[in-house]
Protein backbone atom coordinates (compact mmCIF):
# COMPACT_ATOMS: atom_id res chain seq x y z
CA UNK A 1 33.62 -15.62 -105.74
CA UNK A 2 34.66 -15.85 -102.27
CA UNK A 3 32.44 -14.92 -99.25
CA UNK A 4 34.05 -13.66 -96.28
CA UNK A 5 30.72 -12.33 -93.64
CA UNK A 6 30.92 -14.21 -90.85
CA UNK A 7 27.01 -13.79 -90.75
CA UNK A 8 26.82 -16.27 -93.85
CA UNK A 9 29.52 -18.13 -91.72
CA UNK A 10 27.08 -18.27 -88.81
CA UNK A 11 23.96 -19.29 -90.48
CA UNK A 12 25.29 -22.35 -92.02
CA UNK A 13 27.32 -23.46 -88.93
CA UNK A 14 23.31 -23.12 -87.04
CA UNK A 15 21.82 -24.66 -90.17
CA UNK A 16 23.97 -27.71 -91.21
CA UNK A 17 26.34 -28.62 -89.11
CA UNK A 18 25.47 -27.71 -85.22
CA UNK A 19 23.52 -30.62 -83.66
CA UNK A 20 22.71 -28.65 -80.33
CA UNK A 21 19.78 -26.76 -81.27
CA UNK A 22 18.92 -23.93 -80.91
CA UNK A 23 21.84 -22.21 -79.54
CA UNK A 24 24.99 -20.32 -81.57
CA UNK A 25 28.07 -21.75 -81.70
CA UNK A 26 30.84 -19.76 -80.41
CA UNK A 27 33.08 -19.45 -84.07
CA UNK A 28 37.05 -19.11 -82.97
CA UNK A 29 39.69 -18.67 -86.38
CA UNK A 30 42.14 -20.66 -84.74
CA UNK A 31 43.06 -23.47 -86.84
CA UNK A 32 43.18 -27.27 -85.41
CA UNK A 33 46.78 -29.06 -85.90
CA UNK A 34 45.18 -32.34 -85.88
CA UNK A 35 45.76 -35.13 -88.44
CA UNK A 36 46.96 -34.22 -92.30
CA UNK A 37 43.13 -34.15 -93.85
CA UNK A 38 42.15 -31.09 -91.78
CA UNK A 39 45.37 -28.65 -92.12
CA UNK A 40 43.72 -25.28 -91.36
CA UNK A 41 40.47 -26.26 -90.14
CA UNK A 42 38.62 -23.84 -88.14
CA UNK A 43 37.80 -24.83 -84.69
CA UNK A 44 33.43 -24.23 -83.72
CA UNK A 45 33.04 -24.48 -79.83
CA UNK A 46 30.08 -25.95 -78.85
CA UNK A 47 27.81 -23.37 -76.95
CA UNK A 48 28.12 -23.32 -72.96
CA UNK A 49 25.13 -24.69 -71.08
CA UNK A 50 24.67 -21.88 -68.06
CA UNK A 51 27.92 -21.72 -67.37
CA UNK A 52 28.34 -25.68 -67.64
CA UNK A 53 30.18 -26.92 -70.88
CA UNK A 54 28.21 -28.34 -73.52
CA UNK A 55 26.96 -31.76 -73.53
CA UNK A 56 28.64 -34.40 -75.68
CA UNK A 57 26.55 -35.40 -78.47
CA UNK A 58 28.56 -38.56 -78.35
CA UNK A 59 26.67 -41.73 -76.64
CA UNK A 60 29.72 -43.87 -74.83
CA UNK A 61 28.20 -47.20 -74.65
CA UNK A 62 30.50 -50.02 -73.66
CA UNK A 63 33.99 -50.75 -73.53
CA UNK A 64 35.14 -54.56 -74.39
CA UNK A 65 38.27 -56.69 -74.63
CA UNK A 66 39.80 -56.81 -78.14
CA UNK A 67 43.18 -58.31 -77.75
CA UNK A 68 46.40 -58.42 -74.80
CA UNK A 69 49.95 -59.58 -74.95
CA UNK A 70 52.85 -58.42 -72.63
CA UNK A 71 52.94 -54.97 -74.35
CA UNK A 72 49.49 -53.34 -74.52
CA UNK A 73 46.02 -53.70 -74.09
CA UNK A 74 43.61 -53.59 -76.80
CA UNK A 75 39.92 -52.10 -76.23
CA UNK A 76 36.88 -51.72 -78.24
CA UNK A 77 34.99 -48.62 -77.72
CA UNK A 78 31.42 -48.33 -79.10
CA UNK A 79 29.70 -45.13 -79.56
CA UNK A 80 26.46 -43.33 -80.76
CA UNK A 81 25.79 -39.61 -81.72
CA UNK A 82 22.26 -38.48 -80.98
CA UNK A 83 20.06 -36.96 -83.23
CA UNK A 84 21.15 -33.79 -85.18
CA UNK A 85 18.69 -30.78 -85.93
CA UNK A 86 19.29 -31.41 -89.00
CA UNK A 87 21.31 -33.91 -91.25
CA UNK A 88 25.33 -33.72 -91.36
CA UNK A 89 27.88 -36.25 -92.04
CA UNK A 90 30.97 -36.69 -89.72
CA UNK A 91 34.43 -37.44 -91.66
CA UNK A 92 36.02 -38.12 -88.99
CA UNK A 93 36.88 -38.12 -84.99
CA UNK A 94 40.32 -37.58 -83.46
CA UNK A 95 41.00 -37.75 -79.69
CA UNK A 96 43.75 -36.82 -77.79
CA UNK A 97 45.36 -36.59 -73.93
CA UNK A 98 42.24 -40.28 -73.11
CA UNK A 99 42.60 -41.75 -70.00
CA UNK A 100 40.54 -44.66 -68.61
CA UNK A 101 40.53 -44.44 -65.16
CA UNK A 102 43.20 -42.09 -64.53
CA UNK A 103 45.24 -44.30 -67.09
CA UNK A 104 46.75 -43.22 -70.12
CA UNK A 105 44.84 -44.36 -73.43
CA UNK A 106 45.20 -43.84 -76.93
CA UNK A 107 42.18 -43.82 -79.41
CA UNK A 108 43.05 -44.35 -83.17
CA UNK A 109 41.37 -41.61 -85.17
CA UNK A 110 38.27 -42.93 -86.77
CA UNK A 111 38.35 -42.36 -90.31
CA UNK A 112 34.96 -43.55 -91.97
CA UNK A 113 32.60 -41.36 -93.13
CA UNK A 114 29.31 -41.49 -91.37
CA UNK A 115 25.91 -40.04 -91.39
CA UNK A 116 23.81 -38.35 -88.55
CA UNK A 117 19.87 -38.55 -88.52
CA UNK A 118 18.01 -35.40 -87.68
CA UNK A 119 15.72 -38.64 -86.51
CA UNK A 120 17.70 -41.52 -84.64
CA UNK A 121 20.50 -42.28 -82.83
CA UNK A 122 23.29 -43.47 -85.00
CA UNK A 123 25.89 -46.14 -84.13
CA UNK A 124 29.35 -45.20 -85.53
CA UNK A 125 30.65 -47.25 -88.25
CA UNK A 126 33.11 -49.27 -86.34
CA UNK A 127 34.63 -49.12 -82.31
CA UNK A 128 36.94 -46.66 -81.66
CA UNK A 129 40.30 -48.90 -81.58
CA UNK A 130 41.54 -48.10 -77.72
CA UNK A 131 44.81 -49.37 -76.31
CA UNK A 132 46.83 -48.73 -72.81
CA UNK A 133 50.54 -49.25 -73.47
CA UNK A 134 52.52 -50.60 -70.03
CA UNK A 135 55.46 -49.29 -70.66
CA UNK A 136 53.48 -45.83 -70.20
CA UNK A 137 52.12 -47.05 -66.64
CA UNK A 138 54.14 -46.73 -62.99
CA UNK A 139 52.26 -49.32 -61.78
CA UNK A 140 50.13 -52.58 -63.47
CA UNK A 141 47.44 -51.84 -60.32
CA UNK A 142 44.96 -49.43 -62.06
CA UNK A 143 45.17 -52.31 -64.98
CA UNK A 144 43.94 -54.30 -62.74
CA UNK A 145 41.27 -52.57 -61.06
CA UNK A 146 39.36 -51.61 -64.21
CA UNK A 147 39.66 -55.12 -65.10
CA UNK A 148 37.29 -55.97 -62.36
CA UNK A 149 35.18 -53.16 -62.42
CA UNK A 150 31.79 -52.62 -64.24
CA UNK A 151 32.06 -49.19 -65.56
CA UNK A 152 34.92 -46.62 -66.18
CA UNK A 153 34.89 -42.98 -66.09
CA UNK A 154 36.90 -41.78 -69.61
CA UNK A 155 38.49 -38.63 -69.79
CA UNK A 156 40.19 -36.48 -72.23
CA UNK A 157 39.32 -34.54 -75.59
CA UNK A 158 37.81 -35.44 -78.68
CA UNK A 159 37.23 -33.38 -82.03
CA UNK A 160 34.87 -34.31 -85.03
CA UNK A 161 35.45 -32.95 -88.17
CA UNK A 162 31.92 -32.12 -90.18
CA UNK A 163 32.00 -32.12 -94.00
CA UNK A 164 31.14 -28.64 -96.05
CA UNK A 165 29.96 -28.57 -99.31
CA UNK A 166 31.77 -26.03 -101.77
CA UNK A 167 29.23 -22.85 -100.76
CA UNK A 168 30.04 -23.75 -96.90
CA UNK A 169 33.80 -24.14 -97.61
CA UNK A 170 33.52 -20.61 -99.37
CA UNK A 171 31.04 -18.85 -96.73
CA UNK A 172 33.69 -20.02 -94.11
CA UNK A 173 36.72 -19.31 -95.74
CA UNK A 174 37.92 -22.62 -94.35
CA UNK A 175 38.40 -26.08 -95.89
CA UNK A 176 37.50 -28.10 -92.84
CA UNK A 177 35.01 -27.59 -89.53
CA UNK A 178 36.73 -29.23 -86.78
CA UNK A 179 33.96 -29.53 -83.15
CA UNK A 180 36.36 -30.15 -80.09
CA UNK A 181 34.11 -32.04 -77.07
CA UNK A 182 35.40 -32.53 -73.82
CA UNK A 183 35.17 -36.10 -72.77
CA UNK A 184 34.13 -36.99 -68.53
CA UNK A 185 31.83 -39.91 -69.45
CA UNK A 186 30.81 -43.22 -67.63
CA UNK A 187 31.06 -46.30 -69.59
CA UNK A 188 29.74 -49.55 -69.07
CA UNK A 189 32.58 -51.97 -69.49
CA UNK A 190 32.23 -55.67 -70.37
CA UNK A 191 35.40 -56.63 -71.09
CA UNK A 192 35.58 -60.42 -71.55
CA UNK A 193 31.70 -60.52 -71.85
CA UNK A 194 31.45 -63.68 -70.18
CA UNK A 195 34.07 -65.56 -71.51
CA UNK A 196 36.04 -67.04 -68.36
CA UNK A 197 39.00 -68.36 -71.05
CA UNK A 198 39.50 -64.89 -72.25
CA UNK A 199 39.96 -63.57 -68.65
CA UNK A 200 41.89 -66.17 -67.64
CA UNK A 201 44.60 -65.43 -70.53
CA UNK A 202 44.23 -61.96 -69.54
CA UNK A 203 44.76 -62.16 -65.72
CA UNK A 204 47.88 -64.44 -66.18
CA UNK A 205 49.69 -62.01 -68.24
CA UNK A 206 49.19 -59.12 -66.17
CA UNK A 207 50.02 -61.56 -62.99
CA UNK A 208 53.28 -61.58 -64.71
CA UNK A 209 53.59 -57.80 -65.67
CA UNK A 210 52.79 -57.74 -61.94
CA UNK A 211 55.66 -60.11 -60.75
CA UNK A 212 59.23 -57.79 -60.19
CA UNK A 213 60.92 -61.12 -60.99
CA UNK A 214 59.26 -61.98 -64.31
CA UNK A 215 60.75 -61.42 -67.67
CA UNK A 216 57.79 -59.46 -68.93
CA UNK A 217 57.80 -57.20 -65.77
CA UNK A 218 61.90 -56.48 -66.52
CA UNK A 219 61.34 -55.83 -69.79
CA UNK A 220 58.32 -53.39 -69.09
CA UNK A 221 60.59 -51.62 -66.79
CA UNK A 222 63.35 -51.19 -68.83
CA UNK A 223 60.67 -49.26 -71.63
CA UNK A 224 59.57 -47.36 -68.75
CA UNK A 225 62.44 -46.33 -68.03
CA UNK A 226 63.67 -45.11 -71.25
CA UNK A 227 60.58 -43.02 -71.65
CA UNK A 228 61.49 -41.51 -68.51
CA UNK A 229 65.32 -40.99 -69.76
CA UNK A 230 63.84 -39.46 -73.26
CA UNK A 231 61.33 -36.56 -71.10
CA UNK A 232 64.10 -36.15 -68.20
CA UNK A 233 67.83 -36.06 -69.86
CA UNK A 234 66.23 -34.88 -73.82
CA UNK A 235 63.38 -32.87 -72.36
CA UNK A 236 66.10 -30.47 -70.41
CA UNK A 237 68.10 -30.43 -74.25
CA UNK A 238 65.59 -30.07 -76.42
CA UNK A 239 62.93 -27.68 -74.94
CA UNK A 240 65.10 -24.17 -75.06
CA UNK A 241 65.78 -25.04 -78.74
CA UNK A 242 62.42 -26.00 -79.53
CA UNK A 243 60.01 -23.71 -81.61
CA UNK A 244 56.26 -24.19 -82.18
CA UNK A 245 55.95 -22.09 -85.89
CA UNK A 246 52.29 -20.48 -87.24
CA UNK A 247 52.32 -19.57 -90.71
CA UNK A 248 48.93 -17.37 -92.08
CA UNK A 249 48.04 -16.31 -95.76
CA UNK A 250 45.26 -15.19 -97.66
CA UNK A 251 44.91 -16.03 -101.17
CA UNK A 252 42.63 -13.10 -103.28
CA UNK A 253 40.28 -12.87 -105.62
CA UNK A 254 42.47 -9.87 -107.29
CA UNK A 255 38.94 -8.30 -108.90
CA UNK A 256 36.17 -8.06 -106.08
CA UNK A 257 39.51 -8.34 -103.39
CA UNK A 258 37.77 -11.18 -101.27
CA UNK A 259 40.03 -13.31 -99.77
CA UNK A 260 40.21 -16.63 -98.08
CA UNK A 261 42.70 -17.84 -95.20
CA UNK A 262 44.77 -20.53 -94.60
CA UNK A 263 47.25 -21.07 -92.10
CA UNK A 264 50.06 -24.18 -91.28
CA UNK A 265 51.90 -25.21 -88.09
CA UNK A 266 55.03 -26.98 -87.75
CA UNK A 267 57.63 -27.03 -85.62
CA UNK A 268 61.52 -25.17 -86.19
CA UNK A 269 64.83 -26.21 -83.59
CA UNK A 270 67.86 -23.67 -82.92
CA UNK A 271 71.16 -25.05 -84.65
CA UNK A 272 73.37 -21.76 -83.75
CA UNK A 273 74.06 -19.85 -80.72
CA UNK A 274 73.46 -16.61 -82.63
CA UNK A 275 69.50 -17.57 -83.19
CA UNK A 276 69.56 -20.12 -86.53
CA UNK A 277 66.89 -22.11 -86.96
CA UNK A 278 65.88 -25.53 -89.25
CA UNK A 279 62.86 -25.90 -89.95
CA UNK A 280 61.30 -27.25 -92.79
CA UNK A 281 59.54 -24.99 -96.28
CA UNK A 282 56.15 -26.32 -96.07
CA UNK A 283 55.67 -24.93 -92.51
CA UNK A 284 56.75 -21.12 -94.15
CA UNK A 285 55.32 -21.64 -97.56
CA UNK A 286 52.65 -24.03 -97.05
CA UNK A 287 51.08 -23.34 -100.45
CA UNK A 288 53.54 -24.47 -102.16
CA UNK A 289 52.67 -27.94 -101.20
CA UNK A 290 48.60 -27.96 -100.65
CA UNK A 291 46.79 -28.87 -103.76
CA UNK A 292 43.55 -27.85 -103.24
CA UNK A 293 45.10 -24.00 -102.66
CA UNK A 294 47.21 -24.19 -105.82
CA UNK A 295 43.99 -24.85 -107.46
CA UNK A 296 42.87 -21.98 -106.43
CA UNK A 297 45.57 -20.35 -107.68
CA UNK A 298 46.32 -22.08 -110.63
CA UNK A 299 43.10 -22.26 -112.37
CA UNK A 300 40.59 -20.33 -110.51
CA UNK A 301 42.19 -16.89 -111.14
CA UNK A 302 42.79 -16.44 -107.69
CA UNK A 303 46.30 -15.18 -106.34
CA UNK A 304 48.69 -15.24 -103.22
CA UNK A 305 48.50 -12.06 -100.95
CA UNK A 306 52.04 -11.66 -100.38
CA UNK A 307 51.50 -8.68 -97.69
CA UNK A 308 49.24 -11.39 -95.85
CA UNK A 309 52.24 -13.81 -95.17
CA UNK A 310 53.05 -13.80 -91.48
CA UNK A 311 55.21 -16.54 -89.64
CA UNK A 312 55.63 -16.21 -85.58
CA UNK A 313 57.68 -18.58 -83.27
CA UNK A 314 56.62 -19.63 -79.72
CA UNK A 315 58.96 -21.14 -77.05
CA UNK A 316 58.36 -24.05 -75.24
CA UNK A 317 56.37 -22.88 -72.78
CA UNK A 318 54.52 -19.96 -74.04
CA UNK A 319 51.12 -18.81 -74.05
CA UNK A 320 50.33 -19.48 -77.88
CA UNK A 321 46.55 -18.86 -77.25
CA UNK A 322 44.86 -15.55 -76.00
CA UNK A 323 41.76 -15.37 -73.81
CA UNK A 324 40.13 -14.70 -76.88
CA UNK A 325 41.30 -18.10 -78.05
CA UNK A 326 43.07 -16.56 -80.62
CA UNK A 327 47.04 -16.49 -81.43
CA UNK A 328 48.86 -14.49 -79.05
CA UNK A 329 51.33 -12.21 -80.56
CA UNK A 330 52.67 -11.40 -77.26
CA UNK A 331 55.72 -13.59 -76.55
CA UNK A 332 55.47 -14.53 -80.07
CA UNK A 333 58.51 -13.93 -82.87
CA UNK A 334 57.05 -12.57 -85.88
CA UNK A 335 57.96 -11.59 -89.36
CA UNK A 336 55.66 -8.30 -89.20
CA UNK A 337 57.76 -7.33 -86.55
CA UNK A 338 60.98 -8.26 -87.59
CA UNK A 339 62.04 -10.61 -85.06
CA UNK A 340 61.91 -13.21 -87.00
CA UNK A 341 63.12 -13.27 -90.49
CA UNK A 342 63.42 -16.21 -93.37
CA UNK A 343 67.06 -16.18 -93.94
CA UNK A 344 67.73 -18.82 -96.87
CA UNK A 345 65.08 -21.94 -98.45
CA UNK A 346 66.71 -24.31 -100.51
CA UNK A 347 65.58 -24.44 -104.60
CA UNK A 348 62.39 -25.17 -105.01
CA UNK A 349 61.71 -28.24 -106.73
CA UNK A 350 58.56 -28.45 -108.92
CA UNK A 351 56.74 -31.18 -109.70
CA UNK A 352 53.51 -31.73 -111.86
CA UNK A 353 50.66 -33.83 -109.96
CA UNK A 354 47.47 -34.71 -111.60
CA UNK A 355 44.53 -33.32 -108.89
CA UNK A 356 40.56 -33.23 -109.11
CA UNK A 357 38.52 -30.77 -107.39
CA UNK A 358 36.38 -32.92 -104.64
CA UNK A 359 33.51 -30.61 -105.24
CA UNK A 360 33.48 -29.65 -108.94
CA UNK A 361 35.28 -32.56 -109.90
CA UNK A 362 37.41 -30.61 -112.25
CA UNK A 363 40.28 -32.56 -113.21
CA UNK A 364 43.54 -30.41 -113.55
CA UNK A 365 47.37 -30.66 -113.75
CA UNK A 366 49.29 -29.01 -111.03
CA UNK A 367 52.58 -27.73 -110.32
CA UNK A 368 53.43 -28.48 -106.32
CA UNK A 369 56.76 -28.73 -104.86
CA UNK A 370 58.39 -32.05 -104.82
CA UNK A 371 59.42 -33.88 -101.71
CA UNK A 372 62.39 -34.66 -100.75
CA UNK A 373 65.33 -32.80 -99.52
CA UNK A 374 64.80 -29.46 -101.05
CA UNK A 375 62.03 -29.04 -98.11
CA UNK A 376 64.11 -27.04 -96.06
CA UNK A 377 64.07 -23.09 -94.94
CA UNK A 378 66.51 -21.55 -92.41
CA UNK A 379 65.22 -18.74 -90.42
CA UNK A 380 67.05 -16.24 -87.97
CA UNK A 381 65.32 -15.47 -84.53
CA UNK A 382 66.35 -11.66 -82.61
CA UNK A 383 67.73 -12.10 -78.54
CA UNK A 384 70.63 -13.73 -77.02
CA UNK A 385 71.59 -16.84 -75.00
CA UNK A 386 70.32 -19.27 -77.53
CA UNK A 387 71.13 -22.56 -76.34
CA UNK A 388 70.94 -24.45 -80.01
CA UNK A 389 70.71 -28.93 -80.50
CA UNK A 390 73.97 -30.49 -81.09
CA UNK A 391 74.54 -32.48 -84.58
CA UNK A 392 75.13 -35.89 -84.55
CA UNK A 393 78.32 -36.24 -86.87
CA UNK A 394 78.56 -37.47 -90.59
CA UNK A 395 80.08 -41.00 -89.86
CA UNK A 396 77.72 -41.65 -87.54
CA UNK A 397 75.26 -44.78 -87.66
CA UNK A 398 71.82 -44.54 -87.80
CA UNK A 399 70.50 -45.88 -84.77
CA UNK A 400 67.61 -48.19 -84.52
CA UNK A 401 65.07 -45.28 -83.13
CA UNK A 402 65.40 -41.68 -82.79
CA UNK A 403 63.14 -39.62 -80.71
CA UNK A 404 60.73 -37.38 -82.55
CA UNK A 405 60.86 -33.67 -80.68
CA UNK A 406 57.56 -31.83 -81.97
CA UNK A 407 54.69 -29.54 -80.87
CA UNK A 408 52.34 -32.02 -82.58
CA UNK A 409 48.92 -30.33 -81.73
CA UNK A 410 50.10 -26.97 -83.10
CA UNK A 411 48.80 -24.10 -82.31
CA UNK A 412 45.37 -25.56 -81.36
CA UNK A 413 47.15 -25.88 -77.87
CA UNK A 414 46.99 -23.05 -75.03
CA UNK A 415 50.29 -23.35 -73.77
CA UNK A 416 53.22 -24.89 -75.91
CA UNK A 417 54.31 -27.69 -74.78
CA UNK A 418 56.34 -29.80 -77.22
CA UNK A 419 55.98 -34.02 -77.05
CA UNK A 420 58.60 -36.00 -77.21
CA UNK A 421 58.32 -39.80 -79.17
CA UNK A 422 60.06 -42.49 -79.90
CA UNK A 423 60.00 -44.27 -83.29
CA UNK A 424 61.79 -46.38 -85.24
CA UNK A 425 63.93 -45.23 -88.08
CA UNK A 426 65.73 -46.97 -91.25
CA UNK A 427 67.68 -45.79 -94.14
CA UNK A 428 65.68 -45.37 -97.35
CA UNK A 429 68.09 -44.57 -100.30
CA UNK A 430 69.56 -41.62 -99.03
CA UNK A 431 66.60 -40.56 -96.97
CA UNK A 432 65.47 -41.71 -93.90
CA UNK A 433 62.04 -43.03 -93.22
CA UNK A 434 60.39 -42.95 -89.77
CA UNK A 435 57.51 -45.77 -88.76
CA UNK A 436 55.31 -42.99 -87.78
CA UNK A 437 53.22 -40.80 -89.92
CA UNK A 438 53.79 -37.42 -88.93
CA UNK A 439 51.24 -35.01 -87.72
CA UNK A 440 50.35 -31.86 -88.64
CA UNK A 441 52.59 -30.03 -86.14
CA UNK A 442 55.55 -32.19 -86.73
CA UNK A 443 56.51 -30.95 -89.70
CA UNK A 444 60.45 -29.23 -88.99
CA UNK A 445 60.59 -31.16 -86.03
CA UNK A 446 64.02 -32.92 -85.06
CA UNK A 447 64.86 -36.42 -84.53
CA UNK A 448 67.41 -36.61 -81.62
CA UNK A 449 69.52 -39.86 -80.48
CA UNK A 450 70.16 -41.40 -77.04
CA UNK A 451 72.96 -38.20 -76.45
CA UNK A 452 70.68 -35.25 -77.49
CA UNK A 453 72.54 -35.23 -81.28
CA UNK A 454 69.93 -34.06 -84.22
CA UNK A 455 70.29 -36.72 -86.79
CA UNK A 456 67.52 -36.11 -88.94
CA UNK A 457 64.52 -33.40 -89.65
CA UNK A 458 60.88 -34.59 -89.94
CA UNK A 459 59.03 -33.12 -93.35
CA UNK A 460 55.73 -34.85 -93.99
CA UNK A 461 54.08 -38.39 -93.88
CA UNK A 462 56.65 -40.68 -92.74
CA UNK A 463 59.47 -38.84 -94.60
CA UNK A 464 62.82 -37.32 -92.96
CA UNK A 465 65.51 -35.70 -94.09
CA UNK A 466 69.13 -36.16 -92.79
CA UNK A 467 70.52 -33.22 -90.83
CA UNK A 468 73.84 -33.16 -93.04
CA UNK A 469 71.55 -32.56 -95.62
CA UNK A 470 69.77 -29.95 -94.12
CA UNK A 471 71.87 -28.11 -92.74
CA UNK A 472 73.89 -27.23 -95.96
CA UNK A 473 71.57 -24.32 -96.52
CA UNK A 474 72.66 -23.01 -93.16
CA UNK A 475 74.36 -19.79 -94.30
């Protein structure tokens, strides 16, 4: 039923998906923490060209003006992927660490489905929605030099997700094929594309983001500044209690003893000075909470390999990803080794969720694990001179925003490095709801306030949990 050979793995990676023919891809198990549609995807590096990485397929034709106010920028971004050896579709393309220039930018995820041509250049469905946030910058200067200028050099990383059929998803062992691409491409920019109003709106408003004395430039400042207090005063707190966590499985076909993996990152945060840590159940028993793997289990006769269960903690800091470009067990905590060890999870909570197969289209009733606040797990880390986060009290307020403390690419980074984020927070019956939608990553992560205090833990989509809540499990 399931078909582990990487040789079958190989052939359709070369066959359907690959666009840079004729070379191999080079195949690496570690899974991308990118958005929550590709949980476990395996990451296929594009083949080196003599010693030179590998071309982007990706076309970066122009850049254009989409919107401005005293905030942000807004930029269209249009792009076209060459032809393909052969015909694929793209699901979808996620980018992270952009800059324009030297300046900061973030691309929105492009979410709709397109075809390649084994033929003709293809146009992607829609611009990639680009915008530079002031707050982020030191200066409004570099805003205003790529303003004027006629091209832009864009830097960065971007990762496109191809779509499997069933025998693919099988072959692979995998769910999702994720393509990372290094971006150092010239664009053409044509920002207000001859529109002299349009510039003229624009220049005035970053004349005033340029003024010290205006109100916009004060206000910039004073967001520039708190970003600076959340990395430099939380930063110091946060990062020696911080915890990037890697869970791996295998569920079995218990007859012919085939298996396929899966794996889940999240993030866990010290809350003792004797090595207790929060994090949240989904991150250590992730298949409790994927449907497509309680399918699996639930009514394709396949079952969980308990003695295939292994979670490991990274500091801040550490060197999650070998040479190899696989997980490095080296500074890692690990349950096989007992240095890490799940100490308490609260009840589960089950819940029955009508599913169908995307494939098959089998239609089925399953039993997954509710949300809420029964997504907790406590774990217990081996050493000394923890240093764990304070906990904001019971009476406390909720403040307006907290600041999200995560490792939000997971373990598809080389060195963990957790990223700190504002957002704003409010009260939702007796949970608390963030306006962000959490990434894969941030699952377990904390919410701190202004003094450092944990207030609430993140678990999935935009969903927190208060930390008196939490912590009640806490033995």
């Amino acid at each position: 039923m399931l078909f582990p050979q990487r040789k079958t793995a190989f052939a359709i990676i070369i066959g359907s998906i690959l666009w840079t023919a004729p070379s191999i891809a080079q195949q690496t198990d570690q899974p991308s923490q990118l958005p929550d549609a590709i949980r476990g995807a395996k990451i296929y590096k594009l083949p080196d060209k003599g010693g030179e990485p590998a071309p982007n397929p990706a076309v970066y034709k122009n850049i254009t003006f989409q919107d401005i106010n005293t905030e942000r920028l807004l930029l269209n971004l249009y792009v076209t992927i060459k032809p393909v050896d052969k015909s694929a579709t793209v699901e979808h393309m996620y980018f992270q660490d952009v800059a324009v220039n030297g300046i900061p930018v973030h691309i929105d995820t492009l979410d709709q489905e397109f075809k390649l041509s084994n033929k003709d250049s293809v146009d992607l469905p829609a611009p990639l929605q680009c915008s530079i946030v002031f707050a982020d910058l030191t200066s409004m200067q570099p805003v205003r030099d790529m303003v004027d200028k006629d091209q832009v050099q864009i830097t960065g990383q971007s990762f496109i997700e191809v779509k499997l059929n069933s025998i693919e998803k099988l072959a692979l062992r995998a769910k999702q094929v994720v393509i990372p691409v290094q971006l150092n491409e010239t664009v053409p920019v044509n920002l207000f594309q001859g529109n002299p109003l349009v510039k003229m709106a624009a220049d005035t408003i970053l004349d005033s983001l340029s003024n010290p004395a205006s109100a916009a430039a004060v206000n910039m400042a004073k967001e520039h500044l708190a970003k600076l207090h959340i990395n430099d005063a939380l930063g110091g707190k946060v990062k020696p209690a911080l915890y990037l966590l890697y869970t791996v499985y295998q569920v079995q076909d218990p007859k012919s003893k085939a298996a396929e993996e899966f794996s889940q990152s999240g993030t866990g945060f010290l809350v003792s000075a004797d090595g207790k840590m929060l994090t949240t159940k989904r991150v250590i028993q992730p298949w409790k909470f994927d449907p497509q793997v309680d399918f699996l289990i639930e009514h394709q006769q396949l079952t969980l390999d308990q003695a295939s269960v292994k979670t490991c903690a990274w500091p801040a800091g550490a060197q999650v990803l070998g040479v190899d470009g696989q997980p490095n067990a080296g500074p890692a905590l690990c349950t096989d080794k007992q240095s890490l060890k799940i100490l308490a999870t609260a009840p589960d909570q089950m819940a029955e969720q009508n599913f169908q197969d995307p494939e098959s289209g089998e239609k089925a009733t399953l039993h997954l694990h509710a949300e809420g606040a029964a997504d907790v797990a406590v774990l217990q880390i081996t050493g000394s001179g923890f240093q764990p986060l304070a906990i904001s009290g019971a009476s406390a307020a909720l403040p307006p925003s907290l600041v999200l403390c995560s490792y939000a690419l997971g373990i598809s980074q080389p060195l963990s490095v957790p990223r700190l984020l504002s957002v704003a927070v409010s009260p939702q019956g007796g949970a608390i709801t963030m306006q962000h939608t959490a990434d894969p990553g941030e699952s377990g992560a904390p919410l701190l306030d202004a003094d450092g205090k944990v207030v609430a833990l993140a678990t999935s989509g935009n969903n927190c949990i208060s930390i008196q809540d939490a912590r009640k499990i806490v033995p």
